[in-house]
Protein backbone atom coordinates (compact mmCIF):
# COMPACT_ATOMS: atom_id res chain seq x y z
CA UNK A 1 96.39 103.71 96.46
CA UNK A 2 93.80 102.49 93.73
CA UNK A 3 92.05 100.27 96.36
CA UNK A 4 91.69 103.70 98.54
CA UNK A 5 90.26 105.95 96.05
CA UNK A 6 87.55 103.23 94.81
CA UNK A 7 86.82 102.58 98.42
CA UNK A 8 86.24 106.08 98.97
CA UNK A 9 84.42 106.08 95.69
CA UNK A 10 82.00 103.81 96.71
CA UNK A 11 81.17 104.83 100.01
CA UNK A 12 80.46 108.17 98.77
CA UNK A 13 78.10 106.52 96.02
CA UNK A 14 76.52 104.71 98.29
CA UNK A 15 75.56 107.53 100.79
CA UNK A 16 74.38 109.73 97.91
CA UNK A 17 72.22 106.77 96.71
CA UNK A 18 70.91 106.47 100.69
CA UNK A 19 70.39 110.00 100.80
CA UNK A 20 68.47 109.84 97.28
CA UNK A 21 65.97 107.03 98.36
CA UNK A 22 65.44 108.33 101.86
CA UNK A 23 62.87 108.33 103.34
CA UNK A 24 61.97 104.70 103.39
CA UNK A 25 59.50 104.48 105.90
CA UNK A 26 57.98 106.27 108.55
CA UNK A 27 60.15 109.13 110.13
CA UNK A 28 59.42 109.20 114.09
CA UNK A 29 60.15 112.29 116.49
CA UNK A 30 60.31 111.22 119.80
CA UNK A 31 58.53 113.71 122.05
CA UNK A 32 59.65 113.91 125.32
CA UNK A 33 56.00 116.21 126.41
CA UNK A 34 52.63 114.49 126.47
CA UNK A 35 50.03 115.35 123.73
CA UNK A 36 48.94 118.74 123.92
CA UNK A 37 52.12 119.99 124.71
CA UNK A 38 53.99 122.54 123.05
CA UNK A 39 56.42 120.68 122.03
CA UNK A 40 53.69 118.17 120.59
CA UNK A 41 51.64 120.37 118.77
CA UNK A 42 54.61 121.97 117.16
CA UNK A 43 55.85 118.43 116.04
CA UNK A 44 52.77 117.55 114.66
CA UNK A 45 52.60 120.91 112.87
CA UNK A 46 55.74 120.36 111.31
CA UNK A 47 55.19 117.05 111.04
CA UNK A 48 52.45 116.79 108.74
CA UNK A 49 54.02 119.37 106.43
CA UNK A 50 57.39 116.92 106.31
CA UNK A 51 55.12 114.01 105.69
CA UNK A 52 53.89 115.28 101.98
CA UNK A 53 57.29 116.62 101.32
CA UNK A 54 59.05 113.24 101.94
CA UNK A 55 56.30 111.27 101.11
CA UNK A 56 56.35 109.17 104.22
CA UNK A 57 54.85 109.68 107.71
CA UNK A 58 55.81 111.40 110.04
CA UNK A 59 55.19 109.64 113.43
CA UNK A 60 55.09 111.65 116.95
CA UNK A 61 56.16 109.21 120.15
CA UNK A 62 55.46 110.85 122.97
CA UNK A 63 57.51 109.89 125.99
CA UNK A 64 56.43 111.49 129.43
CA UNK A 65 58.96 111.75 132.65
CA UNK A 66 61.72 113.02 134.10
CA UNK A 67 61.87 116.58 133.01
CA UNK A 68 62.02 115.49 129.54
CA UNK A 69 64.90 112.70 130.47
CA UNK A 70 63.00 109.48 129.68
CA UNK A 71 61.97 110.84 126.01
CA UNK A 72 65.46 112.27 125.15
CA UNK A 73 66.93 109.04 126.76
CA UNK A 74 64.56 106.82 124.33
CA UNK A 75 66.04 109.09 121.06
CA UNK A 76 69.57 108.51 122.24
CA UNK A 77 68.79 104.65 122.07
CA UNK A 78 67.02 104.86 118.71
CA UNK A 79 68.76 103.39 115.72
CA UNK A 80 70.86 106.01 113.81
CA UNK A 81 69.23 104.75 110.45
CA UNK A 82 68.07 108.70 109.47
CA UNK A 83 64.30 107.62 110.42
CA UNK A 84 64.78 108.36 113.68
CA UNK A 85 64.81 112.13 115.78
CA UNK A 86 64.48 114.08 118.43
CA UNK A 87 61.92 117.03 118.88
CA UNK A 88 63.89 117.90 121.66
CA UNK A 89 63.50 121.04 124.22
CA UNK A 90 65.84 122.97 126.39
CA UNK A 91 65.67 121.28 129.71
CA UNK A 92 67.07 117.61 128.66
CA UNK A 93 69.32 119.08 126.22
CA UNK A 94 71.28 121.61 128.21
CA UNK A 95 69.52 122.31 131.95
CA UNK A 96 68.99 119.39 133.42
CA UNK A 97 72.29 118.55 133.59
CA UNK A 98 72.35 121.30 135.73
CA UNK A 99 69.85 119.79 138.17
CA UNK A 100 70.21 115.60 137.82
CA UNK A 101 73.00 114.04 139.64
CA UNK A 102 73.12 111.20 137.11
CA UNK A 103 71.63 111.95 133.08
CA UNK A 104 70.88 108.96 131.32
CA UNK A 105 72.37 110.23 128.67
CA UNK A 106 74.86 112.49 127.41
CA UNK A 107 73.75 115.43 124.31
CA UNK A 108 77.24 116.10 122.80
CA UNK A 109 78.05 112.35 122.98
CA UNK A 110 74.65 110.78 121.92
CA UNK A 111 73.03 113.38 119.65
CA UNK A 112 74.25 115.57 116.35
CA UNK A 113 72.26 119.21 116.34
CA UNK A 114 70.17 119.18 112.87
CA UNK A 115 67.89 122.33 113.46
CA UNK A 116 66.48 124.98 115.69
CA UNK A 117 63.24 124.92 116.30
CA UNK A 118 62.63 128.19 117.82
CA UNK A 119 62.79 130.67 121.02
CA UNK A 120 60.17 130.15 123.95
CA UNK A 121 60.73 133.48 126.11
CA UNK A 122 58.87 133.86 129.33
CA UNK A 123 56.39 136.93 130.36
CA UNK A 124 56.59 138.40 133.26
CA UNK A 125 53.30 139.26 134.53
CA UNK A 126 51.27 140.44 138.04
CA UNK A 127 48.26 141.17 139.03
CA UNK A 128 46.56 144.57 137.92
CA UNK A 129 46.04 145.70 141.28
CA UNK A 130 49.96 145.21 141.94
CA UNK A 131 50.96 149.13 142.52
CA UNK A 132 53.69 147.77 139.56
CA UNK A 133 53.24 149.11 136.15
CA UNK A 134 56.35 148.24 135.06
CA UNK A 135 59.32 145.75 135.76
CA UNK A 136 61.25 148.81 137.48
CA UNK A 137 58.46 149.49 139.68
CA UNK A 138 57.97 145.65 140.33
CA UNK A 139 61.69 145.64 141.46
CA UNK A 140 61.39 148.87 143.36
CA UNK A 141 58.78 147.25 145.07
CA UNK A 142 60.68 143.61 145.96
CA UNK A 143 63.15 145.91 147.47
CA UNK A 144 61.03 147.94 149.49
CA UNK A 145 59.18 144.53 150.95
CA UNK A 146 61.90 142.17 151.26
CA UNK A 147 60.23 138.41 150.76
CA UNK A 148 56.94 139.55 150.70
CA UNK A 149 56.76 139.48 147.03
CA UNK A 150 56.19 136.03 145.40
CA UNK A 151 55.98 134.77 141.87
CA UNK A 152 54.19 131.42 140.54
CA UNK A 153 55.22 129.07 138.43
CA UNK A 154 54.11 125.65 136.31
CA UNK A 155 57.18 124.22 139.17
CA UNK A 156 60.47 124.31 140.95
CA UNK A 157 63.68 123.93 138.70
CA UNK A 158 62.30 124.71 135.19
CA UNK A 159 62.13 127.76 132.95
CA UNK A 160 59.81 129.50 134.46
CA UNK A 161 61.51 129.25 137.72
CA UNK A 162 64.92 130.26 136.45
CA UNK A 163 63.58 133.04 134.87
CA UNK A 164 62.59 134.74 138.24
CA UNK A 165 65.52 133.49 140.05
CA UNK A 166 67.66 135.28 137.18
CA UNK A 167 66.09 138.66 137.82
CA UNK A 168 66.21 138.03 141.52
CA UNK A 169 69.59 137.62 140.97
CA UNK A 170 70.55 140.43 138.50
CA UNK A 171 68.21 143.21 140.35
CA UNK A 172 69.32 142.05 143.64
CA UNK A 173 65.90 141.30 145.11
CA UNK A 174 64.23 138.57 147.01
CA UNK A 175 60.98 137.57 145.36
CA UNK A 176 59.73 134.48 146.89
CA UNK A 177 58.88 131.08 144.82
CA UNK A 178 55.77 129.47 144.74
CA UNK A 179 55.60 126.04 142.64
CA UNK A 180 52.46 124.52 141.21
CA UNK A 181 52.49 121.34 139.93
CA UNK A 182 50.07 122.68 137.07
CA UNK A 183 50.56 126.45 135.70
CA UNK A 184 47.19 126.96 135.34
CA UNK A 185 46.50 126.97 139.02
CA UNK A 186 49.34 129.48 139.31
CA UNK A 187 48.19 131.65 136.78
CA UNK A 188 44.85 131.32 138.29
CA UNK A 189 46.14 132.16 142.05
CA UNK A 190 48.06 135.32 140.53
CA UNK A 191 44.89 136.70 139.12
CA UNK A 192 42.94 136.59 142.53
CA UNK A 193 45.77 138.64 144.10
CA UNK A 194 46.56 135.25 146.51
CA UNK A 195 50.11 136.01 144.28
CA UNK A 196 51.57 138.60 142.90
CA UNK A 197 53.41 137.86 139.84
CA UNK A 198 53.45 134.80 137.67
CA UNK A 199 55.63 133.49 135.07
CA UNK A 200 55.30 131.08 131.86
CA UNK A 201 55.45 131.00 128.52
CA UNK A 202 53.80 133.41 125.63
CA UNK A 203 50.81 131.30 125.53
CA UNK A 204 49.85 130.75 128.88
CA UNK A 205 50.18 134.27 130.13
CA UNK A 206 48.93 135.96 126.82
CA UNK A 207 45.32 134.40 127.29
CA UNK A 208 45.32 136.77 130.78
CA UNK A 209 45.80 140.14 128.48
CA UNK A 210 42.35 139.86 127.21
CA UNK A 211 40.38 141.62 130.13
CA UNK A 212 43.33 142.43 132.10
CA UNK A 213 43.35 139.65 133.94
CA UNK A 214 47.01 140.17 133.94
CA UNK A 215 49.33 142.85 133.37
CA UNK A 216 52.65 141.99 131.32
CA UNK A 217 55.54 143.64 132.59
CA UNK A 218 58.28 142.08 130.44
CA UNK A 219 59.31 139.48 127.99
CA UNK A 220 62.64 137.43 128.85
CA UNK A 221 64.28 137.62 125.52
CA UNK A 222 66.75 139.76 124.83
CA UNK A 223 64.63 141.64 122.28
CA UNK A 224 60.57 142.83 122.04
CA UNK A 225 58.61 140.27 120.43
CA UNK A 226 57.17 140.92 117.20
CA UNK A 227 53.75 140.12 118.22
CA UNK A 228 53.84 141.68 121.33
CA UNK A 229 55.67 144.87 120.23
CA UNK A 230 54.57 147.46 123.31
CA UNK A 231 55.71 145.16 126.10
CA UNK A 232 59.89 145.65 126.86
CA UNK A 233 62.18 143.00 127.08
CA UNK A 234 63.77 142.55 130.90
CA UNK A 235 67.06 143.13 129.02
CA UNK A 236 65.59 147.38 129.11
CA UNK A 237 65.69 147.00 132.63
CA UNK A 238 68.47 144.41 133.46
CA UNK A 239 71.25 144.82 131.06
CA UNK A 240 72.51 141.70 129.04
CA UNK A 241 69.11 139.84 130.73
CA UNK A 242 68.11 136.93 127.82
CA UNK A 243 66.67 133.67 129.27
CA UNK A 244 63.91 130.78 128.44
CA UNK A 245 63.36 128.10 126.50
CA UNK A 246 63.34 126.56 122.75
CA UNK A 247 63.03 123.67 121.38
CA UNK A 248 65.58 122.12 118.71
CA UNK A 249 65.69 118.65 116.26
CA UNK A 250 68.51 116.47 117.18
CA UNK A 251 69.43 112.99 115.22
CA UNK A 252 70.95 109.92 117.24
CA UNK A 253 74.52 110.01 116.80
CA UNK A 254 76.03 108.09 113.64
CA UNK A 255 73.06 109.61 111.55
CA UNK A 256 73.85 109.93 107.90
CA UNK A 257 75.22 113.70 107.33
CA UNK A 258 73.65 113.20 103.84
CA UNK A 259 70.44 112.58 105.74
CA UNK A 260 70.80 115.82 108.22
CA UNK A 261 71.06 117.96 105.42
CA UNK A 262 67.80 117.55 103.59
CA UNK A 263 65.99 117.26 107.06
CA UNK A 264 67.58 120.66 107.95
CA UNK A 265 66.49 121.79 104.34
CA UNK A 266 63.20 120.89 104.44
CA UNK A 267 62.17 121.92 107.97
CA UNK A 268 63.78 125.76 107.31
CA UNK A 269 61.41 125.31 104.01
CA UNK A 270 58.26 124.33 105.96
CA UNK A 271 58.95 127.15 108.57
CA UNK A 272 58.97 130.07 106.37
CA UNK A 273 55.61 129.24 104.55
CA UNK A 274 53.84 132.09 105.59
CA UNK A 275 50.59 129.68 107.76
CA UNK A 276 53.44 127.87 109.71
CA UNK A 277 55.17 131.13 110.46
CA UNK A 278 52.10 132.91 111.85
CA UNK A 279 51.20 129.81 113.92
CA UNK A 280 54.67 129.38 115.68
CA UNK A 281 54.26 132.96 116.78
CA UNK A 282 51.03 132.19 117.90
CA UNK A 283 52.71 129.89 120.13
CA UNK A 284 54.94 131.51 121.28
CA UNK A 285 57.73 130.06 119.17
CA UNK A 286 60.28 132.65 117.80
CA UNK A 287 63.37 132.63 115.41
CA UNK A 288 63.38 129.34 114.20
CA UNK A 289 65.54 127.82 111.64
CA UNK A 290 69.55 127.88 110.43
CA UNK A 291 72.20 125.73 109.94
CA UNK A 292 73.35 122.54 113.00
CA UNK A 293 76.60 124.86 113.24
CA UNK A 294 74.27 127.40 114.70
CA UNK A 295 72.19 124.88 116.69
CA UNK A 296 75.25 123.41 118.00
CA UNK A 297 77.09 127.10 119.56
CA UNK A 298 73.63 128.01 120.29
CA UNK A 299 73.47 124.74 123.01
CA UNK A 300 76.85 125.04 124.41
CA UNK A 301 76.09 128.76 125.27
CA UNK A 302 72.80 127.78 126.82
CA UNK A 303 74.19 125.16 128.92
CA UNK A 304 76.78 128.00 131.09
CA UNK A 305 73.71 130.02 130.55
CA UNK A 306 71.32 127.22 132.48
CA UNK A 307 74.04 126.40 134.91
CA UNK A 308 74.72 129.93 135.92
CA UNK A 309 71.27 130.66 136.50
CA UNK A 310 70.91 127.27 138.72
CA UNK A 311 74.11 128.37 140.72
CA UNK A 312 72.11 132.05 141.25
CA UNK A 313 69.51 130.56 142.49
CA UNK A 314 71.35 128.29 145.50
CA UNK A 315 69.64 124.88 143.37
CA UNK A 316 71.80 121.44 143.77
CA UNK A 317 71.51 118.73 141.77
CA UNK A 318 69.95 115.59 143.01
């Protein structure tokens, strides 16, 4: 019994001592978006506020491919030494099992939720000389012209795509999909009238308000957005409606818990200084923060949310 308690004893001392002396050396997110991403910038955002807190720097990897597969896949495989995370994003974490035969990895078994990172709703938007001033009308209007109605996106089987395929679903309409392989093209095609509606993130479509380029019909959260207070959520129209993306911090399994807590600490502390706040919003980036508890509900409940919407829209994995 002695030899149990100071076994216990020192393991605990010894992971309060780790915890204590942690960082020591360079923390790395892996990325799994290119530079210039959103999920890049808002690492490096973060990042650089983490490095003078912990006194160590903070390293971005960015790993390209796969719908974000190959960079989770790398963060799965890092060591579990607390120096190591994920700045991970909703597709790799809880969609793309959805839409990949075989995932390289697996996000309950491989990964331990630390924090959220924040919201990424979609906007719903058309072109001004659409006779649709509002999402009601825009359905009214897919109903009236079966297929003829068609709705861009940055590609097939992401966000953006899902988001349309929801409302097809939930208003019963038929708009027709039109993937580009780069969302500014379909943004672009939507504002010469060769489309009628296109969908993205806050950022991409919000550039289009100035000069009415676009109109914004709705947002896809299930709430108005703070910044955007006058445009309604699709939820107004389509009861219990919430969909899009986020982006969360994730630790290779095995991490120190002592170690999850300050990083969860610290990155709630850096996100409510009021510069960091006001430039997540800019980009589109809403509600971050809370405990992994949260993180961890918040995932499971977006993965039957992902997989419903893939099953709405007739997609198989492959």
């Amino acid at each position: 019994m002695k030899n149990i308690i100071v076994i216990t004893w020192i393991a605990l001392f010894a992971s309060s001592a780790y915890a204590q002396t942690w960082p020591s050396k360079p923390v790395k997110f892996f990325v799994a978006g290119a530079p210039g991403s959103a999920p890049d910038i808002i690492a490096r955002l973060v990042g650089e506020r983490l490095t003078r807190i912990w006194g160590e720097q903070v390293i971005v990897d960015n790993r390209v491919g796969a719908a974000g597969n190959i960079g989770t896949q790398a963060a799965a495989r890092a060591p579990a030494d607390g120096h190591n995370f994920l700045f991970g994003q909703a597709a790799p974490l809880a969609l793309n099992q959805h839409t990949f035969k075989n995932m390289p990895f697996d996000v309950e078994r491989d990964f331990v939720p630390v924090v959220s990172m924040g919201l990424s709703p979609m906007m719903v938007a058309v072109n001004p000389a659409l006779p649709a001033k509002t999402l009601p009308e825009l359905i009214a209007l897919a109903k009236a012209d079966p297929g003829k109605v068609s709705f861009a996106t940055s590609g097939a089987k992401n966000i953006p795509h899902l988001t349309g395929e929801l409302i097809n679903q939930r208003a019963r309409v038929k708009m027709f999909h039109i993937p580009y392989k780069i969302g500014s093209q379909g943004s672009a095609d939507t504002v010469s009238g060769q489309v009628q509606v296109y969908i993205d993130g806050v950022p991409p479509v919000s550039v289009h308000m100035k000069g009415e380029r676009l109109r914004v019909l709705a947002v896809s959260s299930a709430r108005r957005l703070p910044n955007f207070p006058d445009i309604p959520a699709v939820a107004e129209t389509l009861p219990g409606y919430s969909f899009g993306g986020w982006f969360a911090i994730m630790a290779p399994a095995g991490t120190s818990p002592e170690v999850l807590a300050r990083v969860n600490r610290d990155v709630n502390t850096v996100i409510r200084q009021p510069d960091i706040a006001e430039r997540l919003l800019q980009f589109g980036i809403y509600e971050p923060g809370g405990t992994p508890e949260q993180l961890a509900q918040f995932i499971k409940s977006e993965r039957e949310n992902y997989g419903n919407a893939v099953r709405a829209a007739g997609i198989l994995p492959e």
